[in-house]
N, C-alpha and C. Protein backbone atom coordinates (compact mmCIF):
# COMPACT_ATOMS: atom_id res chain seq x y z
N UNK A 1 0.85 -1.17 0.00
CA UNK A 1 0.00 0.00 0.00
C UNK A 1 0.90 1.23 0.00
N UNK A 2 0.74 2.09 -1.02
CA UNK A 2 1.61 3.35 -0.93
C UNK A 2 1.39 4.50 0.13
N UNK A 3 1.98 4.87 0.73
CA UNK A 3 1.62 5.87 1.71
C UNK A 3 2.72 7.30 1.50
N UNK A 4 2.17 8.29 1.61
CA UNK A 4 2.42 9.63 1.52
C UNK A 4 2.55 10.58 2.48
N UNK A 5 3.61 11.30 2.48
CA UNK A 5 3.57 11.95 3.73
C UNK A 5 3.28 13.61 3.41
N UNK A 6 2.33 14.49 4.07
CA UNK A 6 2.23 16.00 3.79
C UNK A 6 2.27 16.73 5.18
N UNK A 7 2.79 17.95 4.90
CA UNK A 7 2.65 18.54 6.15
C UNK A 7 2.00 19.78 6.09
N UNK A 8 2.43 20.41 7.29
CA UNK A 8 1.03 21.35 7.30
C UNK A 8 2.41 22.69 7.88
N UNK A 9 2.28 23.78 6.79
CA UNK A 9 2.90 24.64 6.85
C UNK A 9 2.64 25.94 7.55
N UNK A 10 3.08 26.45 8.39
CA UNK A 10 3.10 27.58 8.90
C UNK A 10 3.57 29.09 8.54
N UNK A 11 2.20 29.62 7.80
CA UNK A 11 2.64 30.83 6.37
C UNK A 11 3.18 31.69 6.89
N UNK A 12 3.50 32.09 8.35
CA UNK A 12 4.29 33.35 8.79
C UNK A 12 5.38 32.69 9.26
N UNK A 13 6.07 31.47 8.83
CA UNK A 13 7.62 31.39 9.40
C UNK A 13 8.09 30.78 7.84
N UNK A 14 9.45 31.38 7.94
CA UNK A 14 10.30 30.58 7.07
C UNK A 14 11.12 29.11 7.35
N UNK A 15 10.41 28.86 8.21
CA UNK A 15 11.41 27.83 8.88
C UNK A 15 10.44 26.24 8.16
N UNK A 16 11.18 25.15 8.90
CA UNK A 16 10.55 24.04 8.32
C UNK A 16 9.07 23.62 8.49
N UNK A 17 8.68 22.56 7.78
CA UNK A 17 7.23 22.31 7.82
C UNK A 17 7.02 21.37 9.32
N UNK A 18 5.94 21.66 10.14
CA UNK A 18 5.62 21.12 11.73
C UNK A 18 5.17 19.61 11.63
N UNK A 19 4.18 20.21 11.54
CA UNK A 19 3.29 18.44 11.37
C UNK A 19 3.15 17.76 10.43
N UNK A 20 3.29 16.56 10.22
CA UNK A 20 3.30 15.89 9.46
C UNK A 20 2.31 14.58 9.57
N UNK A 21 2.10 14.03 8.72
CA UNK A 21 0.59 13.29 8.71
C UNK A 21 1.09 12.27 7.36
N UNK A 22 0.71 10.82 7.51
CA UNK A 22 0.52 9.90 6.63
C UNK A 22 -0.72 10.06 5.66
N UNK A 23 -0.80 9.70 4.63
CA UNK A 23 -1.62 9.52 3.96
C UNK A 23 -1.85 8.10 2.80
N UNK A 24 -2.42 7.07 3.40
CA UNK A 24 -2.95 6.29 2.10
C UNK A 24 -3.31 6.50 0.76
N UNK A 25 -2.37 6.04 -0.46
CA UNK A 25 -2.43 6.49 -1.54
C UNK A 25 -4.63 6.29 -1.54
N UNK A 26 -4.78 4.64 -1.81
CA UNK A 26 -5.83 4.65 -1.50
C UNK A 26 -7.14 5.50 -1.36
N UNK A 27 -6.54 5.94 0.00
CA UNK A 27 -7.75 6.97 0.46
C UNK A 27 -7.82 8.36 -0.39
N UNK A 28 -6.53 8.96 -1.03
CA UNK A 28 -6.72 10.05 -1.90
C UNK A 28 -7.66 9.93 -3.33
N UNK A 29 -7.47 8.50 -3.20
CA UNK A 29 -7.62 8.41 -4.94
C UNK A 29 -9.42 8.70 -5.12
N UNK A 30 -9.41 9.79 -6.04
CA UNK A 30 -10.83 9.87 -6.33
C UNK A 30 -11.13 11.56 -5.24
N UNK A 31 -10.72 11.62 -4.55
CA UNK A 31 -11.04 12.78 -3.40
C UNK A 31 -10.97 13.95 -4.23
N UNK A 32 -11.86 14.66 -4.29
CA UNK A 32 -12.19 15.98 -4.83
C UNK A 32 -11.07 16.91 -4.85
N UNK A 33 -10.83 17.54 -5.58
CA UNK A 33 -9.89 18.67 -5.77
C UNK A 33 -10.66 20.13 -5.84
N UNK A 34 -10.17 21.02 -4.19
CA UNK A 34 -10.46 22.27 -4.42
C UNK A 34 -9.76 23.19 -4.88
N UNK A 35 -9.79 24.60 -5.04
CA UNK A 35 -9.24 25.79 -6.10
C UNK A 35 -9.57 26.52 -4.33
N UNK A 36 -8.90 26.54 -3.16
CA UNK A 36 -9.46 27.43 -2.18
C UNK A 36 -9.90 26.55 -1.37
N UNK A 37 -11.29 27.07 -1.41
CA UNK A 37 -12.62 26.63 -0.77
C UNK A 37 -13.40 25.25 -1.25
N UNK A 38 -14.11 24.70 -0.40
CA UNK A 38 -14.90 23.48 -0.39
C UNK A 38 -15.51 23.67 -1.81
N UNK A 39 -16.39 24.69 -1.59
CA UNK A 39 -17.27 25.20 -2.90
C UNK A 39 -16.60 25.03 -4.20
N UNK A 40 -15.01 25.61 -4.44
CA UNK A 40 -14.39 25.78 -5.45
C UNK A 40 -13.88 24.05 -6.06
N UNK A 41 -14.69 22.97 -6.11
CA UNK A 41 -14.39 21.67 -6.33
C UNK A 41 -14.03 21.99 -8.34
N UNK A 42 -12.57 21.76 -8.45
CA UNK A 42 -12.13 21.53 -10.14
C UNK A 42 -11.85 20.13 -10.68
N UNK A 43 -12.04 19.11 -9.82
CA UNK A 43 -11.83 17.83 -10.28
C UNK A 43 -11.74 17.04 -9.15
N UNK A 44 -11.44 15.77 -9.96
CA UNK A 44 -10.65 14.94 -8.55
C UNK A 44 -9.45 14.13 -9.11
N UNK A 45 -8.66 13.70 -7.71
CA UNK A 45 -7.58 13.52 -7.84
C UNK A 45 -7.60 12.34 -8.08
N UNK A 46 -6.84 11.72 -8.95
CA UNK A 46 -6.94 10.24 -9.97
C UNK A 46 -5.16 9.44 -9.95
N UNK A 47 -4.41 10.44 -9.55
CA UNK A 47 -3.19 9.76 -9.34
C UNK A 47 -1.74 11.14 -9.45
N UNK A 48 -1.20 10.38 -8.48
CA UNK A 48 -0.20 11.33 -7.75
C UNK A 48 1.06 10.88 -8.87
N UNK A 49 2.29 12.51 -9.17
CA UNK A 49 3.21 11.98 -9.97
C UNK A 49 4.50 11.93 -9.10
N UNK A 50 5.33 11.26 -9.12
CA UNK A 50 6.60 11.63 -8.35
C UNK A 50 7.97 11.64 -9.50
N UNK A 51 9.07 12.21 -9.12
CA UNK A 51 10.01 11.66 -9.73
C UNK A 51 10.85 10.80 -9.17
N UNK A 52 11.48 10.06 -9.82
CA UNK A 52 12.52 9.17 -9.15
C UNK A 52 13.79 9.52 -8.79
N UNK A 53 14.00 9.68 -7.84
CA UNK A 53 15.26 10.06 -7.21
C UNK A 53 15.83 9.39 -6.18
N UNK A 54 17.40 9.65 -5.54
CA UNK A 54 17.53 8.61 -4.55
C UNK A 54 17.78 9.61 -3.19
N UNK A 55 17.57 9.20 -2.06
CA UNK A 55 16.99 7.88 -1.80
C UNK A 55 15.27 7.11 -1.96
N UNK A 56 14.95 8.51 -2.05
CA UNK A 56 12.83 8.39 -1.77
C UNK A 56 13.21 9.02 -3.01
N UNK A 57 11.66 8.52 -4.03
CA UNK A 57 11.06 9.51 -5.19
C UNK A 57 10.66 10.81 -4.67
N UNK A 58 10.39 11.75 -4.70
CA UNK A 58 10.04 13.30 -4.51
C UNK A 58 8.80 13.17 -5.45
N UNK A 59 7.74 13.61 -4.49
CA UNK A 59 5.96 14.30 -5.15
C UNK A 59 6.66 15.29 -5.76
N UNK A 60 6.43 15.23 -7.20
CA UNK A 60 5.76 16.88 -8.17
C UNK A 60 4.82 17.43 -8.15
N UNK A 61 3.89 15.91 -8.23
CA UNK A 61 2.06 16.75 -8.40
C UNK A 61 1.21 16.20 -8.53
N UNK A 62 0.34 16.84 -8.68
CA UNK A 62 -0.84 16.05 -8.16
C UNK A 62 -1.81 16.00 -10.30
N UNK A 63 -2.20 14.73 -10.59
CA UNK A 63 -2.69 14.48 -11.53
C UNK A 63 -4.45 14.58 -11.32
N UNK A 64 -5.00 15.21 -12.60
CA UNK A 64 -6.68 15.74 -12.02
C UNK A 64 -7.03 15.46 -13.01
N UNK A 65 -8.56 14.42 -12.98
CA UNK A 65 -9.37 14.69 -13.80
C UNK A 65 -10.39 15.12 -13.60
N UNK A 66 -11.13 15.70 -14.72
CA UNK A 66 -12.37 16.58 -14.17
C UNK A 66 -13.68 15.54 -14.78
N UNK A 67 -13.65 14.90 -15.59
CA UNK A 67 -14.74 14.14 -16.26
C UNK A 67 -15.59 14.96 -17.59
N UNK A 68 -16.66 14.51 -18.08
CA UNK A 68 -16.96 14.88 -18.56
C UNK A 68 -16.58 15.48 -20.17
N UNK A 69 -15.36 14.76 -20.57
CA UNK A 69 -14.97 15.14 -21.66
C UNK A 69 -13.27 16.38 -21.33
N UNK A 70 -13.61 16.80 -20.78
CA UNK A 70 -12.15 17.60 -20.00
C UNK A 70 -11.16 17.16 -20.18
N UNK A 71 -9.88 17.90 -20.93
CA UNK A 71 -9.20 17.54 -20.60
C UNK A 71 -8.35 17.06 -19.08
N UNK A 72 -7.23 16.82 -18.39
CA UNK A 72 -6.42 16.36 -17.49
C UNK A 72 -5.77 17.74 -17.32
N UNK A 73 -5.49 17.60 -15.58
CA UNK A 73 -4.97 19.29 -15.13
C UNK A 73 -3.28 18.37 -14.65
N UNK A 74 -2.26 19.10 -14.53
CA UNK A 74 -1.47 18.49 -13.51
C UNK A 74 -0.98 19.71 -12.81
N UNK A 75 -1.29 19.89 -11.27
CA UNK A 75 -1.16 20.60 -10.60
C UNK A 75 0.18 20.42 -10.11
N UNK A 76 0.87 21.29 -9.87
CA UNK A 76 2.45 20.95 -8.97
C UNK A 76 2.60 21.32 -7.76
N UNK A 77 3.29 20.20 -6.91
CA UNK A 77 3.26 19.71 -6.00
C UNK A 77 2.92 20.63 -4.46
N UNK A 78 3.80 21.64 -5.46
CA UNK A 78 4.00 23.14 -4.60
C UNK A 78 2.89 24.08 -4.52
N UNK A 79 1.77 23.80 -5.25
CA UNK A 79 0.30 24.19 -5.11
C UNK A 79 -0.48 23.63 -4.55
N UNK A 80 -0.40 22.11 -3.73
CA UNK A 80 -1.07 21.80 -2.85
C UNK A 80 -1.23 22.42 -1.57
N UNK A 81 -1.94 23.33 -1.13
CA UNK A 81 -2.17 24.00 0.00
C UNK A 81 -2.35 23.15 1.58
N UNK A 82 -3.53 22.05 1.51
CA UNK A 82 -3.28 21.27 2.34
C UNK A 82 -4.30 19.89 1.99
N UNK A 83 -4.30 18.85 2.49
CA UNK A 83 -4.99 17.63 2.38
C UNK A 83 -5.80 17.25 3.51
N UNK A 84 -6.96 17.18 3.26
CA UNK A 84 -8.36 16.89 4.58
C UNK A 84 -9.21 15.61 4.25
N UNK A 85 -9.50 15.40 5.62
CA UNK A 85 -10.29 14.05 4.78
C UNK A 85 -11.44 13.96 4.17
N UNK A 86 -11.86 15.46 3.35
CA UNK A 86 -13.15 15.56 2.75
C UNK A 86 -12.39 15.83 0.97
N UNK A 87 -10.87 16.44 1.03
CA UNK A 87 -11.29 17.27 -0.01
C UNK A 87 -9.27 17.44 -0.17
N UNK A 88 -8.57 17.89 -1.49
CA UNK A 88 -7.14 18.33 -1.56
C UNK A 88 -7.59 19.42 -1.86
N UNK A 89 -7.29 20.45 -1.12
CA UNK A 89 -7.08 21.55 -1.29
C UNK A 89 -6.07 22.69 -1.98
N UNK A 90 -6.05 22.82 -3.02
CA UNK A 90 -4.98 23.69 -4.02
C UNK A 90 -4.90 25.03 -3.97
N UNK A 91 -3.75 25.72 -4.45
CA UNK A 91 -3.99 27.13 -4.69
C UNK A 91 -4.73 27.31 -6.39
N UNK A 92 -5.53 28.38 -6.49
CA UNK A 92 -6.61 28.76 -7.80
C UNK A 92 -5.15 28.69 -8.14
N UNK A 93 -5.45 28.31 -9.64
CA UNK A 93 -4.85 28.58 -11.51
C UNK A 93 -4.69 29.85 -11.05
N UNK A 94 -3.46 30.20 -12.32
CA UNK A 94 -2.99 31.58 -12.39
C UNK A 94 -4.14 32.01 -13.38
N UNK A 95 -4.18 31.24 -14.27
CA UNK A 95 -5.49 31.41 -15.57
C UNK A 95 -6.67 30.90 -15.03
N UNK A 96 -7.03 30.28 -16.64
CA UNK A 96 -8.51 29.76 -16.30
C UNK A 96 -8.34 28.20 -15.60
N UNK A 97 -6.89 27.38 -16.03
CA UNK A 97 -7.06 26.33 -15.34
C UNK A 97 -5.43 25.71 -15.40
N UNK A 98 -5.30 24.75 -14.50
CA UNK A 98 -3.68 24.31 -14.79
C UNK A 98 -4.08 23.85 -15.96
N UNK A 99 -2.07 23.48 -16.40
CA UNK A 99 -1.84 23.17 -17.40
C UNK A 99 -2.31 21.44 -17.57
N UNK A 100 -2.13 21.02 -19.13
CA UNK A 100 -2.68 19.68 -18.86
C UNK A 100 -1.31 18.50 -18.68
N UNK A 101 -1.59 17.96 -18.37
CA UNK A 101 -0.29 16.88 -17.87
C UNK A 101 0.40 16.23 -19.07
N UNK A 102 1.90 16.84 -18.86
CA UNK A 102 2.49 15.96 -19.86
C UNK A 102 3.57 15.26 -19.07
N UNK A 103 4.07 13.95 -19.41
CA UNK A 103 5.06 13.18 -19.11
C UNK A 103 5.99 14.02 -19.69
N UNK A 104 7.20 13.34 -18.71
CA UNK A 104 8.36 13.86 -18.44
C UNK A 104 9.37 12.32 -18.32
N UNK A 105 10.78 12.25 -18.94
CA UNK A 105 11.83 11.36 -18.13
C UNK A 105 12.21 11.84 -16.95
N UNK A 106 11.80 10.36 -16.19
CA UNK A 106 12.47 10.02 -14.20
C UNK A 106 10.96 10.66 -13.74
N UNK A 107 9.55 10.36 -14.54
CA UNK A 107 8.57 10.40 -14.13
C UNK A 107 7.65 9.37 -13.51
N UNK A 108 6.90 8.95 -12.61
CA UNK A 108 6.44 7.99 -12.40
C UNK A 108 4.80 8.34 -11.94
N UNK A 109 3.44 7.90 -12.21
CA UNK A 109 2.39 7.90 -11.55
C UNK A 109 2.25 6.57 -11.03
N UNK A 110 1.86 7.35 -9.99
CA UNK A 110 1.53 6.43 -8.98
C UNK A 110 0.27 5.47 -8.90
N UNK A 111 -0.65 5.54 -9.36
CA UNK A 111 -1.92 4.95 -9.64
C UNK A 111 -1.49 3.69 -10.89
N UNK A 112 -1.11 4.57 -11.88
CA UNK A 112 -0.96 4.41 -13.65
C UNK A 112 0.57 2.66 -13.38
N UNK A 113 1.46 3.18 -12.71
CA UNK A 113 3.06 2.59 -12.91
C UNK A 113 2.71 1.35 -11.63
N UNK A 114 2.40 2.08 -10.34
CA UNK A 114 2.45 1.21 -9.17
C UNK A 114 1.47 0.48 -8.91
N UNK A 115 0.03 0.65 -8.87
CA UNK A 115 -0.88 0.32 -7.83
C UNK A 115 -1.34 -1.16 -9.21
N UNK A 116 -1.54 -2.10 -7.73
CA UNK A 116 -2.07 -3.61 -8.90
C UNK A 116 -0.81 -4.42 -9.17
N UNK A 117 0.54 -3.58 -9.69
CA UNK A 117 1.73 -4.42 -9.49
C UNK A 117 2.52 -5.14 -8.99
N UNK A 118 2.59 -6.45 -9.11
CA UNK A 118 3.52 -7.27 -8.49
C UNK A 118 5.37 -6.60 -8.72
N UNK A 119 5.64 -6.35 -7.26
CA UNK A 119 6.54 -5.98 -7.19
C UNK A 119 8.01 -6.95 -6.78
N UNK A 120 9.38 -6.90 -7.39
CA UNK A 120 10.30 -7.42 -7.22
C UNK A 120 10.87 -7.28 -6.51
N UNK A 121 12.10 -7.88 -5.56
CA UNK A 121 13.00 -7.51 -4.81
C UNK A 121 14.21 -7.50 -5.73
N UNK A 122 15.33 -6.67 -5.14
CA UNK A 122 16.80 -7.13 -5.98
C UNK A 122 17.27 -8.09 -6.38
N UNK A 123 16.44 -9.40 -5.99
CA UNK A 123 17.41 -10.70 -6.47
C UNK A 123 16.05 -11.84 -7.22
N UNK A 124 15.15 -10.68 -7.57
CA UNK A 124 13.92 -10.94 -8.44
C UNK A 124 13.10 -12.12 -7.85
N UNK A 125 13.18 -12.14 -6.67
CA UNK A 125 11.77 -12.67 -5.71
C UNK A 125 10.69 -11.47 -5.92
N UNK A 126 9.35 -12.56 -6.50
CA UNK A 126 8.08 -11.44 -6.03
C UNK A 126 7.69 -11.41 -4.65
N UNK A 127 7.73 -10.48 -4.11
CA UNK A 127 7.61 -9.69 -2.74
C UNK A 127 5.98 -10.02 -2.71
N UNK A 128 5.25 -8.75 -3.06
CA UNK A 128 3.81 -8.69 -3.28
C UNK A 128 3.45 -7.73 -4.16
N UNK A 129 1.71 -7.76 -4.18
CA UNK A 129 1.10 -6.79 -5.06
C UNK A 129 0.98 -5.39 -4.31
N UNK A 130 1.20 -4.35 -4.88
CA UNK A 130 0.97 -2.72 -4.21
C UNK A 130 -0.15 -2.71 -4.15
């Protein structure tokens, strides 16, 4: 099961982020995406991107679909404002809406690459499914 870690930033210090909180890929998947406010719902969140790096991959962003024929938003990482258990909360588009998601090399989604996969160890024993 993938798990995620976010924290909760304190906008009048420059200093590091306080609390920190787990999150089940799971439980995000599908959870509404706000622009602000509850009211301001622009999609929902369908799968998280990271890049691969060592030692941990690093979150970029957050992948959105809206339905309905819409294209795909990909919000970056650094616009997630905070995560609740009703709703991801974003900062509004500079425009009318983020940009739409394009792949990148040392990209990975997390839904799309990981989840359902039987995963290997280094000496190619299957471990388990994510």
């Amino acid at each position: 099961m993938a798990t995620i870690v976010s924290s909760s930033k304190n906008p009048d210090s420059a200093g590091p982020a306080k609390d920190y909180r787990f999150h089940y890929f799971s439980q995000l998947l599908n959870r509404p995406v706000c622009a602000g406010k509850i009211k301001n719902r622009i999609g929902r969140l369908t799968d998280l991107v990271f890049r691969l790096s060592e030692p941990y991959p690093e979150a970029v962003g957050v992948y959105l679909e809206h339905g309905w024929g819409k294209p795909t938003e990909f919000i970056p990482w650094d616009h997630v404002v905070k995560i609740d258990d009703d709703a991801v909360f974003v900062q509004p588009p500079e425009g009318e809406q983020y940009p739409p998601f394009v792949d990148h090399p040392g990209w990975m989604l997390l839904n799309e690459h990981l989840m359902g996969k039987t995963i290997l160890d280094m000496d190619g024993r299957r471990t388990e499914v994510v």
